[in-house]
PDB file of N, CA and C in Angstrom:
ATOM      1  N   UNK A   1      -5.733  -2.880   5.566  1.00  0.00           N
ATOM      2  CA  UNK A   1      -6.568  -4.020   5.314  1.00  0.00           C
ATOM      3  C   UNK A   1      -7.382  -4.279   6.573  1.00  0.00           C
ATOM      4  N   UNK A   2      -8.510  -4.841   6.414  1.00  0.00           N
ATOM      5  CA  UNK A   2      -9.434  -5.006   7.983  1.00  0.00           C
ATOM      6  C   UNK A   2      -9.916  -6.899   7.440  1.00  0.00           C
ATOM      7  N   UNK A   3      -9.765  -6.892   8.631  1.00  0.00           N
ATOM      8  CA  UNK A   3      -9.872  -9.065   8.611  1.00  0.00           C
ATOM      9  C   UNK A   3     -10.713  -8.767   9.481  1.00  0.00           C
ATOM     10  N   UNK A   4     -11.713 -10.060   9.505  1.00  0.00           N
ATOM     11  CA  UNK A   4     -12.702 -10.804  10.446  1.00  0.00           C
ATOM     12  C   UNK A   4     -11.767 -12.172  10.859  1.00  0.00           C
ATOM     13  N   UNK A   5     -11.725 -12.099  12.000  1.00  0.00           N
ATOM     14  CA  UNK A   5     -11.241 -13.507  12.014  1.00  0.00           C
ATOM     15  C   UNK A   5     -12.628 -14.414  12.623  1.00  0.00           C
ATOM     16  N   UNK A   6     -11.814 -15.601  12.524  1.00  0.00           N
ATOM     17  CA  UNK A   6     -13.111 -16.978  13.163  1.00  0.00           C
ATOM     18  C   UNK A   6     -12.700 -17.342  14.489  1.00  0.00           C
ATOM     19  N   UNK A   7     -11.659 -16.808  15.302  1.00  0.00           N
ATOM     20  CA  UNK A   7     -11.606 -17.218  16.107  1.00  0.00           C
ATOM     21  C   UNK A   7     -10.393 -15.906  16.852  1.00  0.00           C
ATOM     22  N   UNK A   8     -10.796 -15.466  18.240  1.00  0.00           N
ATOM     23  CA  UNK A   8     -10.193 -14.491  18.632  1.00  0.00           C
ATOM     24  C   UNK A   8      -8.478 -14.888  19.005  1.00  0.00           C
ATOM     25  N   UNK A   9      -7.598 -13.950  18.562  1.00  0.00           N
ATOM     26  CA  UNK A   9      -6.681 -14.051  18.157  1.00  0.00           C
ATOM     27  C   UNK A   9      -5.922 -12.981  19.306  1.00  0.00           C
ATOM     28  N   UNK A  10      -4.780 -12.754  19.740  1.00  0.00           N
ATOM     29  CA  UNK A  10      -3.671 -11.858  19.975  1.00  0.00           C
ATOM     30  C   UNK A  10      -3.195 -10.949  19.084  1.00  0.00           C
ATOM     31  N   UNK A  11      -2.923 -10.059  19.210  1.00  0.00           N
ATOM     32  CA  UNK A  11      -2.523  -8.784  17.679  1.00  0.00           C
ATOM     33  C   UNK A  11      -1.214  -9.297  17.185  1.00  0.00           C
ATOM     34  N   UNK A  12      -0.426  -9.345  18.064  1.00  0.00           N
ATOM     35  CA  UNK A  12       0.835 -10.040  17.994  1.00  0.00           C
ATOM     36  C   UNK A  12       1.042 -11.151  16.818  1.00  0.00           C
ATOM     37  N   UNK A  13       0.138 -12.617  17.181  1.00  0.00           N
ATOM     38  CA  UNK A  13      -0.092 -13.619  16.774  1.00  0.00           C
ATOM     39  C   UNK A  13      -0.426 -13.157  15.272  1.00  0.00           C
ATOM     40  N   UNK A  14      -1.537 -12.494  15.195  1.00  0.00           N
ATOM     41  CA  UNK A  14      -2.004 -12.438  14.117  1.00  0.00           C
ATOM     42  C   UNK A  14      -0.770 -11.566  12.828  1.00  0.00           C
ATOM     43  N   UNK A  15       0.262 -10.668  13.633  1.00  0.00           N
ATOM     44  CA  UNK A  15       1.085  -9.713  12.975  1.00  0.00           C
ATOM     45  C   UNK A  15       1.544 -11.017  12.817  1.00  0.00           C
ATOM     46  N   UNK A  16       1.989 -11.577  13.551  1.00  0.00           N
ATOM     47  CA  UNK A  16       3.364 -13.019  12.691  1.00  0.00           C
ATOM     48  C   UNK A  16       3.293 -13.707  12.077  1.00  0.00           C
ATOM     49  N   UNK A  17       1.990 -14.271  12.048  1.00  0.00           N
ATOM     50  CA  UNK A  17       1.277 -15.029  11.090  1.00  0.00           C
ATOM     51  C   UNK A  17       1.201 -14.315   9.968  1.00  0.00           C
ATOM     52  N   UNK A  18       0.509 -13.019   9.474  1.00  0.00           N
ATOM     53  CA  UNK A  18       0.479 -12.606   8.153  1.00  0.00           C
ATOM     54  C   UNK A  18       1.781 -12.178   8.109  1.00  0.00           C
ATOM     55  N   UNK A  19       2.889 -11.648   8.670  1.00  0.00           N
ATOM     56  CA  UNK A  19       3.963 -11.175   8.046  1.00  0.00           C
ATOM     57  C   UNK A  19       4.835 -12.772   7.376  1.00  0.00           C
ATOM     58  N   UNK A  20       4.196 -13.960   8.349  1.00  0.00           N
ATOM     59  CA  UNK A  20       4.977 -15.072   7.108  1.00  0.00           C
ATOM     60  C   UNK A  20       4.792 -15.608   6.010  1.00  0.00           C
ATOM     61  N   UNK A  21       3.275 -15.035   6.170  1.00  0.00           N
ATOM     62  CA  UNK A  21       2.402 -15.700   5.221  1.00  0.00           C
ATOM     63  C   UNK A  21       2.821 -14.818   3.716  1.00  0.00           C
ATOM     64  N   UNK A  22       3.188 -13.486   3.964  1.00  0.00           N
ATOM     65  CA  UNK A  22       3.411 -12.773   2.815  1.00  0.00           C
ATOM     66  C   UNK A  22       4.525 -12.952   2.240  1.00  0.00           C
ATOM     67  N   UNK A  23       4.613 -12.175   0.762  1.00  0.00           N
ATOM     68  CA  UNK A  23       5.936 -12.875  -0.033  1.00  0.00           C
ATOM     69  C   UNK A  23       6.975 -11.200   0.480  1.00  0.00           C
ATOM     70  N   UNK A  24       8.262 -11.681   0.552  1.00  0.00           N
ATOM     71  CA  UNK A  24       9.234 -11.051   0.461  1.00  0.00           C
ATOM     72  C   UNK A  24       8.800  -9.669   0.300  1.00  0.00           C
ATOM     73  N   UNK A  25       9.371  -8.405   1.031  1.00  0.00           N
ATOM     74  CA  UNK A  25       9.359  -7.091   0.126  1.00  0.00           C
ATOM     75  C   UNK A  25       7.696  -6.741   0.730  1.00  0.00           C
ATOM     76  N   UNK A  26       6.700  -7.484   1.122  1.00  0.00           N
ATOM     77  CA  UNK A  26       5.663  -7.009   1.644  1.00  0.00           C
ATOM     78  C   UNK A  26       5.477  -7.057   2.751  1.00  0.00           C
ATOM     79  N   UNK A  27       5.650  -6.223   4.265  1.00  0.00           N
ATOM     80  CA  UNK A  27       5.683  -6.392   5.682  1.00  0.00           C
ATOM     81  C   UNK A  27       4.760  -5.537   6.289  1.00  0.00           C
ATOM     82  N   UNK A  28       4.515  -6.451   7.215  1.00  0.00           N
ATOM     83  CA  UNK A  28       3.245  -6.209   7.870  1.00  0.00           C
ATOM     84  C   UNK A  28       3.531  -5.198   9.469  1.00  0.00           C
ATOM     85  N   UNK A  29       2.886  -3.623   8.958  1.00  0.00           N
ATOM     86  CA  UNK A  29       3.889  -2.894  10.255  1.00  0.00           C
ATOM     87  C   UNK A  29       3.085  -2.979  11.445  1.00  0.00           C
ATOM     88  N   UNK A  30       1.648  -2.614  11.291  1.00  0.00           N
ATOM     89  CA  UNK A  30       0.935  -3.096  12.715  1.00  0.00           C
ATOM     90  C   UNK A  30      -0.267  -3.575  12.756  1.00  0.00           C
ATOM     91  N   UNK A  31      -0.533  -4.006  13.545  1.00  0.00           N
ATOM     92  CA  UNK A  31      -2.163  -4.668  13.403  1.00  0.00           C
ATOM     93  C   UNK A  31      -2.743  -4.212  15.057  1.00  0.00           C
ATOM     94  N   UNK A  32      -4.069  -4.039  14.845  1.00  0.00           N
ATOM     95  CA  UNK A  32      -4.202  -3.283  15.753  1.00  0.00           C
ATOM     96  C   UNK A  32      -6.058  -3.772  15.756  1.00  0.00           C
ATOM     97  N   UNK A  33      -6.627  -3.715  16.938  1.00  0.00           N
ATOM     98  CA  UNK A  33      -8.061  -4.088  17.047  1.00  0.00           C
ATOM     99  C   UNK A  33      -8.823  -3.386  16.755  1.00  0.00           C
ATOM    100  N   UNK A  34      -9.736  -3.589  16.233  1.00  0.00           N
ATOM    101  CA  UNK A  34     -10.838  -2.291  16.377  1.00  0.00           C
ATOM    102  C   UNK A  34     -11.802  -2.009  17.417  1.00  0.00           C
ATOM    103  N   UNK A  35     -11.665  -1.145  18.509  1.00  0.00           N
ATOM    104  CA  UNK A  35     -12.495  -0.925  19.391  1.00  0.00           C
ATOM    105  C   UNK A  35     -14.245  -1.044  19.141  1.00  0.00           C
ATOM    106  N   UNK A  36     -14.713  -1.781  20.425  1.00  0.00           N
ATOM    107  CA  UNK A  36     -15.915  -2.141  20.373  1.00  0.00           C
ATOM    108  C   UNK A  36     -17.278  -1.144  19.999  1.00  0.00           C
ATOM    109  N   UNK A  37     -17.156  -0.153  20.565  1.00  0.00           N
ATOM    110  CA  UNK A  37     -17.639   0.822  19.778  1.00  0.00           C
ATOM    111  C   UNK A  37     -17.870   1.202  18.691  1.00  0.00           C
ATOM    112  N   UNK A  38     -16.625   0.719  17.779  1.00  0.00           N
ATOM    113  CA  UNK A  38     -17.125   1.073  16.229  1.00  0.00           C
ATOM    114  C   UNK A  38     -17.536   0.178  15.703  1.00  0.00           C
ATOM    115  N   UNK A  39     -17.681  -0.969  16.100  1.00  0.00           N
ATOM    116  CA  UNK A  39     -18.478  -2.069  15.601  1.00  0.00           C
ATOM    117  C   UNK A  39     -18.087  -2.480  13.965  1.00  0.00           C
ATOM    118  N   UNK A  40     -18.740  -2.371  13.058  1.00  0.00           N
ATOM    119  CA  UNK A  40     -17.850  -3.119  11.679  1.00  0.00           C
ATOM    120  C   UNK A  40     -18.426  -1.999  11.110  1.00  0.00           C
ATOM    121  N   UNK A  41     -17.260  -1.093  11.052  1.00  0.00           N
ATOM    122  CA  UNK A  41     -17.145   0.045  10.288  1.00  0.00           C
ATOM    123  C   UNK A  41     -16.217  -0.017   8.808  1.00  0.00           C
ATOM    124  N   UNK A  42     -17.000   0.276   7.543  1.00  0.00           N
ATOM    125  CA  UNK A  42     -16.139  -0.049   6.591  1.00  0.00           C
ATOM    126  C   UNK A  42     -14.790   0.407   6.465  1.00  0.00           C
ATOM    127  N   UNK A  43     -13.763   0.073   5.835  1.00  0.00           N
ATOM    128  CA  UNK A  43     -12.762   0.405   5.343  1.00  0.00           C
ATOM    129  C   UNK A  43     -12.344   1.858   4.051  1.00  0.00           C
ATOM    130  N   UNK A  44     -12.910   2.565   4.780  1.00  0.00           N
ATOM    131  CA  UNK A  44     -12.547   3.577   3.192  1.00  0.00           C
ATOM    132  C   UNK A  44     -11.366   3.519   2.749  1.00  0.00           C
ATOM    133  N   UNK A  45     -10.370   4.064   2.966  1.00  0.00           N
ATOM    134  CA  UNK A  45      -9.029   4.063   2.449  1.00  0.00           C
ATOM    135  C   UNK A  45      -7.779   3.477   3.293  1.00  0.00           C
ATOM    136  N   UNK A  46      -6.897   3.480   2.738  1.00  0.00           N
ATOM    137  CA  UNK A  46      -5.378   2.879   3.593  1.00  0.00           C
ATOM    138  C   UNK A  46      -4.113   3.880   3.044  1.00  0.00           C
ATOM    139  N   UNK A  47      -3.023   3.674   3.832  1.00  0.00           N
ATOM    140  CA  UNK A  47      -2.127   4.718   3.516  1.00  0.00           C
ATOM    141  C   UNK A  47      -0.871   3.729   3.330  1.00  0.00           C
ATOM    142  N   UNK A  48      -0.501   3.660   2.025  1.00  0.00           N
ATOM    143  CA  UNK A  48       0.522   2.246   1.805  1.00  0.00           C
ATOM    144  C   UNK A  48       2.246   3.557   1.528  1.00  0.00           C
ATOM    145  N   UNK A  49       3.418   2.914   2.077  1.00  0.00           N
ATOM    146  CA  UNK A  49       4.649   3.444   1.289  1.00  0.00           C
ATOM    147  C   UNK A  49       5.242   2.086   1.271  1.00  0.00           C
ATOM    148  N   UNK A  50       5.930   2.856  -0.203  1.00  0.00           N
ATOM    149  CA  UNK A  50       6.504   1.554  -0.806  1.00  0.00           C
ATOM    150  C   UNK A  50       8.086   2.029  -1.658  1.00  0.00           C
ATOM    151  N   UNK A  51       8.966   1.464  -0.511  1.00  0.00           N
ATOM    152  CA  UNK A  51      10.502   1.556  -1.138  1.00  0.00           C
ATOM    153  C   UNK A  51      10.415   1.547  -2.214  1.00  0.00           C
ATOM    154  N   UNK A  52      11.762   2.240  -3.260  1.00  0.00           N
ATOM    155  CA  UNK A  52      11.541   1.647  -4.444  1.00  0.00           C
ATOM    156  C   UNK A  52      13.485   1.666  -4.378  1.00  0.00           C
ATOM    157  N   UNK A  53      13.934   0.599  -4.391  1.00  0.00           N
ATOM    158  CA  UNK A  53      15.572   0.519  -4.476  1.00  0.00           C
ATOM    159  C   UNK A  53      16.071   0.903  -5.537  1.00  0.00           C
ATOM    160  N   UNK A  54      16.940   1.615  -5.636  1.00  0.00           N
ATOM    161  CA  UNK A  54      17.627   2.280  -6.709  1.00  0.00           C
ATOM    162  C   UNK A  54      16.668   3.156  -7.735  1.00  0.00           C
ATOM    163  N   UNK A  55      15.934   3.562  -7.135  1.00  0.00           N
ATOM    164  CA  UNK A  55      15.167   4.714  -8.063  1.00  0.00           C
ATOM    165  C   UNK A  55      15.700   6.157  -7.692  1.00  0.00           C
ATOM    166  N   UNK A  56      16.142   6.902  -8.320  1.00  0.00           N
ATOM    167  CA  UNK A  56      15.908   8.186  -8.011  1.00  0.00           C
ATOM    168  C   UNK A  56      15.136   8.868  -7.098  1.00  0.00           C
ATOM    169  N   UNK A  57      15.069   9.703  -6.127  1.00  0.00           N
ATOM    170  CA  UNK A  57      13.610  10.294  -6.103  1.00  0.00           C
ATOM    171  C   UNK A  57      13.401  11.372  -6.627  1.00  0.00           C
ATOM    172  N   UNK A  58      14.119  12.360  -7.747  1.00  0.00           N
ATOM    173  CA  UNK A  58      13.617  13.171  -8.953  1.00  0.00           C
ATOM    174  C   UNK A  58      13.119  12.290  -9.523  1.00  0.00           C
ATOM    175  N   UNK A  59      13.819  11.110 -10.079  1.00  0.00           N
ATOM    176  CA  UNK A  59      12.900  10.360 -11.290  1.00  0.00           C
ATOM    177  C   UNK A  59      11.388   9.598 -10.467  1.00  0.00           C
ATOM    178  N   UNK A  60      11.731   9.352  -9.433  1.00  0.00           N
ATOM    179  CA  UNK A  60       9.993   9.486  -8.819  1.00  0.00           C
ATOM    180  C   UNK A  60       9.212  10.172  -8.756  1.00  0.00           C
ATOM    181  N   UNK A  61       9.812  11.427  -8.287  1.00  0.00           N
ATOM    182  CA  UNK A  61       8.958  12.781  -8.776  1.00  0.00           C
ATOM    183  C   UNK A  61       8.327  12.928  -9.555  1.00  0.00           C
ATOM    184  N   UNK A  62       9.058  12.757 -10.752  1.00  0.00           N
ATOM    185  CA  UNK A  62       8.633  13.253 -12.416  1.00  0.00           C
ATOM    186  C   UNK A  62       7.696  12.338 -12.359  1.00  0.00           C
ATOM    187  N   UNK A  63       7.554  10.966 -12.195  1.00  0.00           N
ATOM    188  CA  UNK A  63       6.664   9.916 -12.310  1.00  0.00           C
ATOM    189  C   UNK A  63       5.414   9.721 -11.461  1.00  0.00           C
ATOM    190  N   UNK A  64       5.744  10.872 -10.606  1.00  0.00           N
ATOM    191  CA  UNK A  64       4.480  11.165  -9.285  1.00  0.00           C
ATOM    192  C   UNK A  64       3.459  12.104 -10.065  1.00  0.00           C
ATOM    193  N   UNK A  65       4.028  12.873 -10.381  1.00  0.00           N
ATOM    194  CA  UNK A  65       3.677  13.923 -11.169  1.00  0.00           C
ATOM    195  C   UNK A  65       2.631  13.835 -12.545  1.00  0.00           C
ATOM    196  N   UNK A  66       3.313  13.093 -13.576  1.00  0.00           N
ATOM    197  CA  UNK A  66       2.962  12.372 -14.407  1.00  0.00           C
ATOM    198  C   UNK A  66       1.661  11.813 -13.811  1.00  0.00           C
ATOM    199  N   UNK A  67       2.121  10.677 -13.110  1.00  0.00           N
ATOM    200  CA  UNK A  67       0.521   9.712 -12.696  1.00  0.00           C
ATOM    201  C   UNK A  67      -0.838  11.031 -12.283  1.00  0.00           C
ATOM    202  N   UNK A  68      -0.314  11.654 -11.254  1.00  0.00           N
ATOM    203  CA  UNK A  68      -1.324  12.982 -10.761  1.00  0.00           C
ATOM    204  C   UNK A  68      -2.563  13.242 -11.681  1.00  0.00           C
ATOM    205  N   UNK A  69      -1.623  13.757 -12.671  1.00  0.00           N
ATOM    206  CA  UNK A  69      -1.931  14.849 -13.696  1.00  0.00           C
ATOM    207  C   UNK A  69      -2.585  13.922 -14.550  1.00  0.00           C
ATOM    208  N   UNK A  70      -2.885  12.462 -15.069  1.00  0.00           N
ATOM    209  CA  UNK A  70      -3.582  11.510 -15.470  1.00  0.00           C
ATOM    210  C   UNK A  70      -5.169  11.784 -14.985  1.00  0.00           C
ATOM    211  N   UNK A  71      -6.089  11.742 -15.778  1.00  0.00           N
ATOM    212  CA  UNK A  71      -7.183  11.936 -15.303  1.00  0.00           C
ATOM    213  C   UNK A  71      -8.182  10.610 -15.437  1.00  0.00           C
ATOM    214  N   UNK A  72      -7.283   9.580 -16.296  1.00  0.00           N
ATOM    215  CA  UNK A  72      -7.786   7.954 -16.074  1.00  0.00           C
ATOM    216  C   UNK A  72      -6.370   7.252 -16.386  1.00  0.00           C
ATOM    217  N   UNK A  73      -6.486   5.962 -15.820  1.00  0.00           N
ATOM    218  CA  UNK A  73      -4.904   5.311 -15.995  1.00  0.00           C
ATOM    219  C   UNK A  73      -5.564   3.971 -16.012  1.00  0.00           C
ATOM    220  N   UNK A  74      -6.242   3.445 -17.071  1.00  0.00           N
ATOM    221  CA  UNK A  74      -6.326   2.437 -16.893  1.00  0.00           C
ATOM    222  C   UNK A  74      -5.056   0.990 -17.353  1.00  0.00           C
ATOM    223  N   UNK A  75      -5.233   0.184 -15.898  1.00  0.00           N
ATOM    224  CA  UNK A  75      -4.455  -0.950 -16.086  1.00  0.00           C
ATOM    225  C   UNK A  75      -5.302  -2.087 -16.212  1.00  0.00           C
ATOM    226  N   UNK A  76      -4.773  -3.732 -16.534  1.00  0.00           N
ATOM    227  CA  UNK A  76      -4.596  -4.953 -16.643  1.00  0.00           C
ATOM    228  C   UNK A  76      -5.129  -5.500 -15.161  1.00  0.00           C
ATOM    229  N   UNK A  77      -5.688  -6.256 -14.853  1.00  0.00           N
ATOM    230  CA  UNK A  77      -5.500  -6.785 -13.413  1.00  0.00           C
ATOM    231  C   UNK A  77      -6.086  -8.256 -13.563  1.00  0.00           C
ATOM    232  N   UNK A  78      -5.305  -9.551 -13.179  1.00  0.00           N
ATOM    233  CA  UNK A  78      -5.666 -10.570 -13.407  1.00  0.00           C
ATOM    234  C   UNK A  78      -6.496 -10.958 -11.844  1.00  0.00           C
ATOM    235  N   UNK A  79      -7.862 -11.443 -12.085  1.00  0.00           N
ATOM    236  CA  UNK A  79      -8.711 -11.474 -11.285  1.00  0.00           C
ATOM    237  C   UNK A  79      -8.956 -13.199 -11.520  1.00  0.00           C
ATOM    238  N   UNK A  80      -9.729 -13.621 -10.340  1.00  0.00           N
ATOM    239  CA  UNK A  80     -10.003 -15.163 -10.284  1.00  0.00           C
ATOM    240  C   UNK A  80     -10.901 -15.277 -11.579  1.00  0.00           C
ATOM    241  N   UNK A  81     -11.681 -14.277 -11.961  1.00  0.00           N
ATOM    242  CA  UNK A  81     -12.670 -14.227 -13.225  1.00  0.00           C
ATOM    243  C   UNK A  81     -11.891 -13.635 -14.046  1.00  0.00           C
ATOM    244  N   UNK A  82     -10.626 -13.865 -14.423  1.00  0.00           N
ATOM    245  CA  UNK A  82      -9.833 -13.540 -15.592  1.00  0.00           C
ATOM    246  C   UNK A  82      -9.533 -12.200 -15.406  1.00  0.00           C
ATOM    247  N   UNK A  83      -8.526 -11.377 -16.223  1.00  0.00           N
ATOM    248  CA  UNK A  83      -8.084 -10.233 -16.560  1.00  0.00           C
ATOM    249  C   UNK A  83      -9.301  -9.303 -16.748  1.00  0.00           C
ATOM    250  N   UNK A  84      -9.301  -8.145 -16.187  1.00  0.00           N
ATOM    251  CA  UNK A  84      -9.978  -7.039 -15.939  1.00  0.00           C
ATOM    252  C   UNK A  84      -9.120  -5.706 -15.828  1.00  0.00           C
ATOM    253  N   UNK A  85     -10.147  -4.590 -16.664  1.00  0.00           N
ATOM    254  CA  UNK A  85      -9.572  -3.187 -16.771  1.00  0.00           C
ATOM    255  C   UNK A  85     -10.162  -2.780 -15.346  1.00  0.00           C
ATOM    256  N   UNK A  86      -9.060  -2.146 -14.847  1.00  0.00           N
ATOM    257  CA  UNK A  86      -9.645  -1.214 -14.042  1.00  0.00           C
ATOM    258  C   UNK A  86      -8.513   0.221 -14.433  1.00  0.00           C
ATOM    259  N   UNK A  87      -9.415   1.401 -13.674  1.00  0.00           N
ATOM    260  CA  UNK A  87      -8.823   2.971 -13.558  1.00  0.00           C
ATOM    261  C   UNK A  87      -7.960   3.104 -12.243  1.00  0.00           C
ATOM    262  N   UNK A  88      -6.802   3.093 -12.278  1.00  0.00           N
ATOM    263  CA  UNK A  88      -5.629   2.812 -11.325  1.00  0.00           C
ATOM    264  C   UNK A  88      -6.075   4.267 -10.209  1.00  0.00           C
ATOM    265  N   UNK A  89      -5.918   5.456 -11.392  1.00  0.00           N
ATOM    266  CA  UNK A  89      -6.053   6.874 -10.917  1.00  0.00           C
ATOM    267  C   UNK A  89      -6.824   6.518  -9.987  1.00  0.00           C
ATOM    268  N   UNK A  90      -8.577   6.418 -10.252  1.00  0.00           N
ATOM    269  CA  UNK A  90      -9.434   6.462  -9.412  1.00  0.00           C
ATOM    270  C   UNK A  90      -9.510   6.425  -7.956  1.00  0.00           C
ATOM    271  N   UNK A  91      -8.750   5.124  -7.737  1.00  0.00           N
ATOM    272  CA  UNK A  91      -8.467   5.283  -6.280  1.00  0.00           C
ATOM    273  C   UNK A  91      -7.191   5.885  -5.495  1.00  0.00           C
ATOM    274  N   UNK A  92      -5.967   6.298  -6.466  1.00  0.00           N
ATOM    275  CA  UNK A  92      -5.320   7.046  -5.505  1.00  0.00           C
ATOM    276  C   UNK A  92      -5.835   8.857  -5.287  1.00  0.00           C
ATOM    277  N   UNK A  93      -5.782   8.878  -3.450  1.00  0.00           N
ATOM    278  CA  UNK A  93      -6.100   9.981  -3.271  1.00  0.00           C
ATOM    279  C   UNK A  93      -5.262  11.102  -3.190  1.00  0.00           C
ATOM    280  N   UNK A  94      -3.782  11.085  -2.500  1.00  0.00           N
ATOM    281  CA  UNK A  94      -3.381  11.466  -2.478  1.00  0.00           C
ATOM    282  C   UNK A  94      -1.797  10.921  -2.954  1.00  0.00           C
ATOM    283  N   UNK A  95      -0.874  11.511  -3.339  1.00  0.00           N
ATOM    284  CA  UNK A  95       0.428  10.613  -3.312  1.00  0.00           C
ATOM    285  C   UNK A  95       1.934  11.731  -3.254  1.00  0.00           C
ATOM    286  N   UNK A  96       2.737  11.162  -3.138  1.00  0.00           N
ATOM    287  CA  UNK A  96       3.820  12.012  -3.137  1.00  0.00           C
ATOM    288  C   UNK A  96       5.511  10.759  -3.124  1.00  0.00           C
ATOM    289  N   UNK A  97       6.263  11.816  -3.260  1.00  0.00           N
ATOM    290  CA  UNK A  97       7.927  10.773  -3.544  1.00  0.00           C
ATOM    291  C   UNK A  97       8.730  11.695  -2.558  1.00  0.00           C
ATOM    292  N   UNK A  98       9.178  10.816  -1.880  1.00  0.00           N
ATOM    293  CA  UNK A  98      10.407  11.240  -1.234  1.00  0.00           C
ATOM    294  C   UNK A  98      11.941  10.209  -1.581  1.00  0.00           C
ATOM    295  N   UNK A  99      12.999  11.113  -0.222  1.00  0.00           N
ATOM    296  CA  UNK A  99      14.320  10.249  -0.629  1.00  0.00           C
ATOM    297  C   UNK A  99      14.535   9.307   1.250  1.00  0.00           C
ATOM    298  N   UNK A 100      14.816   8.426   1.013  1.00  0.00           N
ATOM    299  CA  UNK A 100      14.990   7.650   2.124  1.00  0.00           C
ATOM    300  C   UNK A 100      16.504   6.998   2.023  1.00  0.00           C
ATOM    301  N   UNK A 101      16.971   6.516   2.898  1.00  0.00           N
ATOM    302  CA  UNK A 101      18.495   6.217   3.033  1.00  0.00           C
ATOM    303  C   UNK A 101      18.652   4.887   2.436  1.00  0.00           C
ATOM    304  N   UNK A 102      19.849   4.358   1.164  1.00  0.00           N
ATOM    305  CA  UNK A 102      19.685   3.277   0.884  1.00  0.00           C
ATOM    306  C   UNK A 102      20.685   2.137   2.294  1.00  0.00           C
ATOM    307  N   UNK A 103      19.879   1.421   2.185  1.00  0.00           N
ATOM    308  CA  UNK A 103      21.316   0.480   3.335  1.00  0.00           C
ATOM    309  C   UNK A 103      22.726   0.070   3.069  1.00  0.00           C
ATOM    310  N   UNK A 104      23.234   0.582   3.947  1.00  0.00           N
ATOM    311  CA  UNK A 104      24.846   0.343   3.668  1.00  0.00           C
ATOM    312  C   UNK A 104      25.302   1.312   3.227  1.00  0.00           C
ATOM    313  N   UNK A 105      24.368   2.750   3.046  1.00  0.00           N
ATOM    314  CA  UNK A 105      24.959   3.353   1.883  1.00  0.00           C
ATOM    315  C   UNK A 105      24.633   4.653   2.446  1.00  0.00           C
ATOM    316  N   UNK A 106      24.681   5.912   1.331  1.00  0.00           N
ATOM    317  CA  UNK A 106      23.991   7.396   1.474  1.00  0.00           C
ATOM    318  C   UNK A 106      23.813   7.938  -0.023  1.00  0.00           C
ATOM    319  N   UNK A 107      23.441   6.944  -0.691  1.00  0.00           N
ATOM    320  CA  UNK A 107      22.991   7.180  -1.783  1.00  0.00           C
ATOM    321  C   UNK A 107      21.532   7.158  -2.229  1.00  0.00           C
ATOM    322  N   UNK A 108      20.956   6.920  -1.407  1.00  0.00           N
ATOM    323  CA  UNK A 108      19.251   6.818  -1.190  1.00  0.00           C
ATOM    324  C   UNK A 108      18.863   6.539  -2.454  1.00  0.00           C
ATOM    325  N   UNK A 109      17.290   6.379  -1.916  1.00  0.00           N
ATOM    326  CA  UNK A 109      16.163   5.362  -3.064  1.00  0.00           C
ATOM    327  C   UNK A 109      15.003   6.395  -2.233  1.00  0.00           C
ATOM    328  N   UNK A 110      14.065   6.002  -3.772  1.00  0.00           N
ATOM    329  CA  UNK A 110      13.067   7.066  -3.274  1.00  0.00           C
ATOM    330  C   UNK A 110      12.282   5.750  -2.779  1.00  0.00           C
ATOM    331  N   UNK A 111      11.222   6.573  -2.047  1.00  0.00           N
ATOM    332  CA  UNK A 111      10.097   6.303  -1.431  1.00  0.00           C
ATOM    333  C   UNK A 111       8.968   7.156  -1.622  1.00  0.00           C
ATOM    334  N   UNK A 112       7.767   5.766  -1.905  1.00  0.00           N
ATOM    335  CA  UNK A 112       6.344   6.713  -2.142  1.00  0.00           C
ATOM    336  C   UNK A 112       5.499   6.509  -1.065  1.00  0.00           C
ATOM    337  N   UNK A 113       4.923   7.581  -0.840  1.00  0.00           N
ATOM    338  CA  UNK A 113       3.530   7.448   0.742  1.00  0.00           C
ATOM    339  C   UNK A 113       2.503   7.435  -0.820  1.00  0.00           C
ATOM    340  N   UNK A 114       1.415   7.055  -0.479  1.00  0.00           N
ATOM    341  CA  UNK A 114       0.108   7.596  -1.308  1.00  0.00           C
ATOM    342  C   UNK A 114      -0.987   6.708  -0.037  1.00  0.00           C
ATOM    343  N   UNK A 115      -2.089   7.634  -0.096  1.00  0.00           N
ATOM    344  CA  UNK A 115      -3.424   6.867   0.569  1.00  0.00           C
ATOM    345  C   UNK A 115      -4.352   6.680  -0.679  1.00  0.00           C
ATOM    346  N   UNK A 116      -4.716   5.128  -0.680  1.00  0.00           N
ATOM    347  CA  UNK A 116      -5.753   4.927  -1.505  1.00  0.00           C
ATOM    348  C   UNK A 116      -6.907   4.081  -1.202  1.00  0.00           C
ATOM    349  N   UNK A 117      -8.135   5.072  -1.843  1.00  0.00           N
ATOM    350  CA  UNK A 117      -9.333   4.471  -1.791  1.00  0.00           C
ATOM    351  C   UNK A 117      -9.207   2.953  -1.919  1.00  0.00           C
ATOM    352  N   UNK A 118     -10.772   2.639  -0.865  1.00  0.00           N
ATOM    353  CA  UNK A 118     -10.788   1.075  -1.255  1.00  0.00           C
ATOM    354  C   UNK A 118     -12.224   1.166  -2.296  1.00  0.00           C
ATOM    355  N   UNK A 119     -11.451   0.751  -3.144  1.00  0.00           N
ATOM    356  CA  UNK A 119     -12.630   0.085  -4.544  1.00  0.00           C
ATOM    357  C   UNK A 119     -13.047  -0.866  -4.598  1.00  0.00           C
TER     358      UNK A 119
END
């Protein structure tokens, strides 16, 4: 995500602030400035992973796979101007499932990396 702020901030400050501001399950890993040089360079894509507790990661697989091989996926998305279709596919570029360690445990949960376009 790339913010403008209104008033110059600490990276720090600004990481603690949005990591409280967000709900549960969404954490904020770094925030970081953008050097003066690049001046306000758009945002093309971001690279999100996202636990998934007690999932398999074969049955993520299969479901990685599945989505891939989709050549439109359109979903639902409730917008301030009401519910809107959009094509989910479209913007993921790349994606994949792995297995990550569950806590407390060694029974793991998968985990997905994917980078996706900003639309």
């Amino acid at each position: 995500m790339e913010l403008a702020l209104t008033r110059a901030c600490a990276v720090s400050e600004v990481r603690e602030r949005l990591d409280a501001a967000l709900p549960d399950g969404i954490d904020v890993i770094e925030v970081m400035q953008a050097p003066p040089s690049l001046g306000a360079l758009p945002l093309e894509a971001s690279l999100w992973e996202v636990a998934l507790p007690g999932v398999r990661p074969a049955d993520a697989a299969r479901a990685v796979d599945d989505f891939l091989a989709c050549d439109t996926l359109e979903i639902e998305r409730l917008t301030n101007k009401g519910p809107r279709r959009v094509d989910a596919r479209a913007a993921v570029i790349t994606m994949g499932a792995s297995r990550c360690a569950a806590e407390g445990g060694d029974t793991g949960n998968a985990i997905l990396r994917m980078v996706v376009r900003q639309v």
